[in-house]
C-alpha atoms as a PDB file:
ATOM      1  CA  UNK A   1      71.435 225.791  -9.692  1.00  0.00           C
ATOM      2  CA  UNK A   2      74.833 224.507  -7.666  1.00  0.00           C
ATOM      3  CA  UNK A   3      72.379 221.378  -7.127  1.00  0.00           C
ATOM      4  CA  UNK A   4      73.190 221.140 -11.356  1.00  0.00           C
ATOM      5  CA  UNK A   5      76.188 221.662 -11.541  1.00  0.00           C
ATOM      6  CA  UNK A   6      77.057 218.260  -9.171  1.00  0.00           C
ATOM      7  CA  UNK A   7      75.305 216.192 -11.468  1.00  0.00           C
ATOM      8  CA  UNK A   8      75.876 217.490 -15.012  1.00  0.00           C
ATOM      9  CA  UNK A   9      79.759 217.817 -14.130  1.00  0.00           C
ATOM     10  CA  UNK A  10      80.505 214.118 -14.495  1.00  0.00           C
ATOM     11  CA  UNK A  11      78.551 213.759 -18.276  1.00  0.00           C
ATOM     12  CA  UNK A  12      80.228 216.880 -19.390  1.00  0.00           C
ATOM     13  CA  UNK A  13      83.458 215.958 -18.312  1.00  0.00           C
ATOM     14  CA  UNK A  14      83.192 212.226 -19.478  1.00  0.00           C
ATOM     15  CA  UNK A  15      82.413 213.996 -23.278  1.00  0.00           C
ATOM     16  CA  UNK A  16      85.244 216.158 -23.149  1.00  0.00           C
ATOM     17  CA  UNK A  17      87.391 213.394 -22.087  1.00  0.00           C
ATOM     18  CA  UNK A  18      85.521 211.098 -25.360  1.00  0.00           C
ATOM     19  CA  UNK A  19      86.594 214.402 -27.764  1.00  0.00           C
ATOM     20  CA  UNK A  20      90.187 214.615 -26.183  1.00  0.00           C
ATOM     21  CA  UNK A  21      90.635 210.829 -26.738  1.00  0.00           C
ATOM     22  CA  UNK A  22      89.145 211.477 -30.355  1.00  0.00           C
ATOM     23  CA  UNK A  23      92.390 214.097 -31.022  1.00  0.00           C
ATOM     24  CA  UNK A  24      94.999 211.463 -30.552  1.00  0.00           C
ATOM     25  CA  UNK A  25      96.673 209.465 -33.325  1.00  0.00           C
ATOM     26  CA  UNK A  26      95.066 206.320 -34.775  1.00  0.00           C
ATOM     27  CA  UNK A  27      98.371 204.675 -33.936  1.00  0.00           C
ATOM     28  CA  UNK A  28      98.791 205.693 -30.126  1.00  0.00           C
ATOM     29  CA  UNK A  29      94.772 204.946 -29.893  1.00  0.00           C
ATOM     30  CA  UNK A  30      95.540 201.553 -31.164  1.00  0.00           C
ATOM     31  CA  UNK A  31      98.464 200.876 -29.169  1.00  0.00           C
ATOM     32  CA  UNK A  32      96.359 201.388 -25.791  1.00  0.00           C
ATOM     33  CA  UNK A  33      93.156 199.325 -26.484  1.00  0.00           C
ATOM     34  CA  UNK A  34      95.001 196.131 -25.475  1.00  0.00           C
ATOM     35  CA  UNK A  35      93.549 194.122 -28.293  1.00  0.00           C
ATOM     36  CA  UNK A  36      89.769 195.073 -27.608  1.00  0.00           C
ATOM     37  CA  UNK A  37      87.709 195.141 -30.696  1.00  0.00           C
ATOM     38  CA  UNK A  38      86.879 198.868 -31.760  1.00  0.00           C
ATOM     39  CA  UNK A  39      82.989 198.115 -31.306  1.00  0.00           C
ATOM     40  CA  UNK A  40      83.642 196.569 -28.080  1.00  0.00           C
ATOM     41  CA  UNK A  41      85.194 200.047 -26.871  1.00  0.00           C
ATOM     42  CA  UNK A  42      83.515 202.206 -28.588  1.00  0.00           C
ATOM     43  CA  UNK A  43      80.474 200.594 -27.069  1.00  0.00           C
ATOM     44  CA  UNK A  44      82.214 200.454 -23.060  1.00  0.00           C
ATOM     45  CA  UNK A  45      83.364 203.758 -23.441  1.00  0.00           C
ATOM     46  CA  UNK A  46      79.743 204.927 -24.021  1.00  0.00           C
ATOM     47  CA  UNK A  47      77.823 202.838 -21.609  1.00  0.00           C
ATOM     48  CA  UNK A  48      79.750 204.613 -18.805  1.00  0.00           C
ATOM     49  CA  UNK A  49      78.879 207.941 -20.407  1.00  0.00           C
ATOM     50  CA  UNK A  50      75.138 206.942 -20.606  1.00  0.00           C
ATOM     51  CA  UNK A  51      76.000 206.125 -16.794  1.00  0.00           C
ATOM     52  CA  UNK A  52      76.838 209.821 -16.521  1.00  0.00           C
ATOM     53  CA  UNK A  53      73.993 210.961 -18.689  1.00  0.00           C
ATOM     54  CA  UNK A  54      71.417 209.280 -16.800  1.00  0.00           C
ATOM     55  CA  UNK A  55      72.807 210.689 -13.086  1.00  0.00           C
ATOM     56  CA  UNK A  56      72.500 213.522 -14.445  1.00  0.00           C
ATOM     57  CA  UNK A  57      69.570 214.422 -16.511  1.00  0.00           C
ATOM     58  CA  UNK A  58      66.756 212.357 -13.650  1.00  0.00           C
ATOM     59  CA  UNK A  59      67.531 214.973 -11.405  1.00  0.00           C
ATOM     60  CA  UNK A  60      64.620 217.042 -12.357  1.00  0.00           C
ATOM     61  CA  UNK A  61      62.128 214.503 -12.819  1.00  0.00           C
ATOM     62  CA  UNK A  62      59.762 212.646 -10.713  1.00  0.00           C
ATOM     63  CA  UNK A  63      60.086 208.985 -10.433  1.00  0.00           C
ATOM     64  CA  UNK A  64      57.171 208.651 -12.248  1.00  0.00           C
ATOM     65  CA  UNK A  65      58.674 210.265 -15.299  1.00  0.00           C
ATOM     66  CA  UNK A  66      62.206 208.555 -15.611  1.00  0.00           C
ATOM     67  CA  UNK A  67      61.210 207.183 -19.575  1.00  0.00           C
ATOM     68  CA  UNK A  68      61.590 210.720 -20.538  1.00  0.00           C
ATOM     69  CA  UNK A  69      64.666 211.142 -18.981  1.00  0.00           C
ATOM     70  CA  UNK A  70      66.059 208.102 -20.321  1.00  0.00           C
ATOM     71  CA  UNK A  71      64.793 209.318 -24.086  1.00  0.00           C
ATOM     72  CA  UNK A  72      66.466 212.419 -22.849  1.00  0.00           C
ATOM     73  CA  UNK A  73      70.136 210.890 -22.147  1.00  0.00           C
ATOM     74  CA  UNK A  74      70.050 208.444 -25.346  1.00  0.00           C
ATOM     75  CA  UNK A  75      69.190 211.589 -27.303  1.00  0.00           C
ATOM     76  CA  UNK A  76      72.030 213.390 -25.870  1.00  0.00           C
ATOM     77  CA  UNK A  77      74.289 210.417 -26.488  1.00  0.00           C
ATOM     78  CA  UNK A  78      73.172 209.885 -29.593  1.00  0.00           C
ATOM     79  CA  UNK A  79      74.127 213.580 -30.379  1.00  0.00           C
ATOM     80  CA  UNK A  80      77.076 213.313 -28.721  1.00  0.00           C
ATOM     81  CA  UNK A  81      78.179 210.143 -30.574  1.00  0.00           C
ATOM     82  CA  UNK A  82      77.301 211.823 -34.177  1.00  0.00           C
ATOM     83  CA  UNK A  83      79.472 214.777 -32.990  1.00  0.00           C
ATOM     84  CA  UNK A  84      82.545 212.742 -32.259  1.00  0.00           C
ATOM     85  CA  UNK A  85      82.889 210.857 -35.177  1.00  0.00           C
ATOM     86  CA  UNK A  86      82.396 213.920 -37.433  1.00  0.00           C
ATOM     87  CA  UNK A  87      84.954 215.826 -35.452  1.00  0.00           C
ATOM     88  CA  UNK A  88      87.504 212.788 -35.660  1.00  0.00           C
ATOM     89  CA  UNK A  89      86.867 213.022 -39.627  1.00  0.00           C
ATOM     90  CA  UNK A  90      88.596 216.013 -39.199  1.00  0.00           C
ATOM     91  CA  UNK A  91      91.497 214.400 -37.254  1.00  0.00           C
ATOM     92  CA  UNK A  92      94.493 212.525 -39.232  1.00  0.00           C
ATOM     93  CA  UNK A  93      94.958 209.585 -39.224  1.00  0.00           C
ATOM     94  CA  UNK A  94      91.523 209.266 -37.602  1.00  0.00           C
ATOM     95  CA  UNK A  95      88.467 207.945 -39.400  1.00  0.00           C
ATOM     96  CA  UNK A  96      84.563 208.172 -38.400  1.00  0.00           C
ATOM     97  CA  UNK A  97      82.243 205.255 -39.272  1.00  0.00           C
ATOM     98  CA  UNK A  98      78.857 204.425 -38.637  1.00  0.00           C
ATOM     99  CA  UNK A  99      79.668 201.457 -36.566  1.00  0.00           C
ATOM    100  CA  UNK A 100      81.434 203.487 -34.009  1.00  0.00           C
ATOM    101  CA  UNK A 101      77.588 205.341 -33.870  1.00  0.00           C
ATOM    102  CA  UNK A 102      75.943 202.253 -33.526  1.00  0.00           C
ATOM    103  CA  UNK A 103      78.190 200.999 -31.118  1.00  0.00           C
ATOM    104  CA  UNK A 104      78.414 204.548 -28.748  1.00  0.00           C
ATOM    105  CA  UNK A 105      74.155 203.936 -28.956  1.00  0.00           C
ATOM    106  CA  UNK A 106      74.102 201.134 -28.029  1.00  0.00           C
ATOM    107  CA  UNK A 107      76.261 201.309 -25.490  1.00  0.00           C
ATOM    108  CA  UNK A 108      74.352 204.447 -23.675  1.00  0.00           C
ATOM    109  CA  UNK A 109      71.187 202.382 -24.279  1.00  0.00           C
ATOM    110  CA  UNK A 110      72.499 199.813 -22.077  1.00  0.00           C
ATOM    111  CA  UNK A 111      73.733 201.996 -19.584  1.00  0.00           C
ATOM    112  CA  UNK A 112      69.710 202.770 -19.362  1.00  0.00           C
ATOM    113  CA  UNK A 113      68.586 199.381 -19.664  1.00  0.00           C
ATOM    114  CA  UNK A 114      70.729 198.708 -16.296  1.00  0.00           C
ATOM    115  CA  UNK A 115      69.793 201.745 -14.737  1.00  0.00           C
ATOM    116  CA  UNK A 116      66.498 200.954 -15.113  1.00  0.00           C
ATOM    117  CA  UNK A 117      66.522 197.607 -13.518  1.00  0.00           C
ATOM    118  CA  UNK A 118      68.685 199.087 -10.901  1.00  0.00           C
ATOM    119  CA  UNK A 119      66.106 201.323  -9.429  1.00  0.00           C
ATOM    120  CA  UNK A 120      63.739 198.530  -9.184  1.00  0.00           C
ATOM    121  CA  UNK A 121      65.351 197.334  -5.943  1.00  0.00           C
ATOM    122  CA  UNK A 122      63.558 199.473  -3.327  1.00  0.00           C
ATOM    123  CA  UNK A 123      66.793 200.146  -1.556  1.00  0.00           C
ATOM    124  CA  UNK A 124      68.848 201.627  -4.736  1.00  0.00           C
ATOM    125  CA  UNK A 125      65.601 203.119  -5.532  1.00  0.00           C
ATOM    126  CA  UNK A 126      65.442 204.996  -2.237  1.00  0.00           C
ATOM    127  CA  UNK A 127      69.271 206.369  -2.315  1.00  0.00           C
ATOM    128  CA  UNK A 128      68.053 207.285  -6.105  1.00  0.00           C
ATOM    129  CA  UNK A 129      65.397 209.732  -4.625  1.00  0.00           C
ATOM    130  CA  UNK A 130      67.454 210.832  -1.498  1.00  0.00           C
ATOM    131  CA  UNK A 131      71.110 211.805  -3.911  1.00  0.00           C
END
């Protein structure tokens, strides 16, 4: 149980840290994203929580059955994504738009896409077995 706790901690921290940045004022958002395109950080911010995702959820699979953990952490990003931008409808100032979806899904699906072809080199894949 402990053994879950080390790996889920980083995803569920990373999404409260994606809902606390969601509370804060268009304006001071703005101000901060040093001239990055919204799609372009919407889609970063999410391919380090698909990062997360991934660590965590592979944990209780065998090697052989890491596609279902990677359907597993885009369906939980994907979830988490939808969440967000309906909370930060709630939020003023804030808006929600189905770009900022598309780009959080994407984003996690490239986190897999790496991950993927990261465990392919026999060296990362033997750290991935012995973590």
């Amino acid at each position: 149980m402990t053994y879950r706790i080390k790996y889920y901690s980083p995803a569920v921290l990373y999404v409260i840290l994606i809902f606390a940045l969601s509370s804060l004022n268009q304006r001071m958002v703005s101000n901060y994203s040093w001239g990055f395109d919204d799609f372009l950080l919407h889609f970063i911010e999410y391919h380090f929580y698909g990062v997360t995702l991934i660590w965590a959820v592979m944990r209780d699979k065998p090697g052989s059955e890491l596609k279902s953990s990677y359907r597993l952490a885009v369906s939980i990003g994907a979830l988490s994504a939808m969440a967000d931008e309906f909370y930060q409808s709630f939020i003023p100032s804030r808006y929600s738009t189905l770009e900022d979806v598309v780009a959080d899904i994407f984003g996690v699906i490239l986190s897999i896409i790496t991950f993927s072809l990261l465990m392919k080199i026999p060296f990362l894949e033997r750290i991935r077995k012995h973590a």
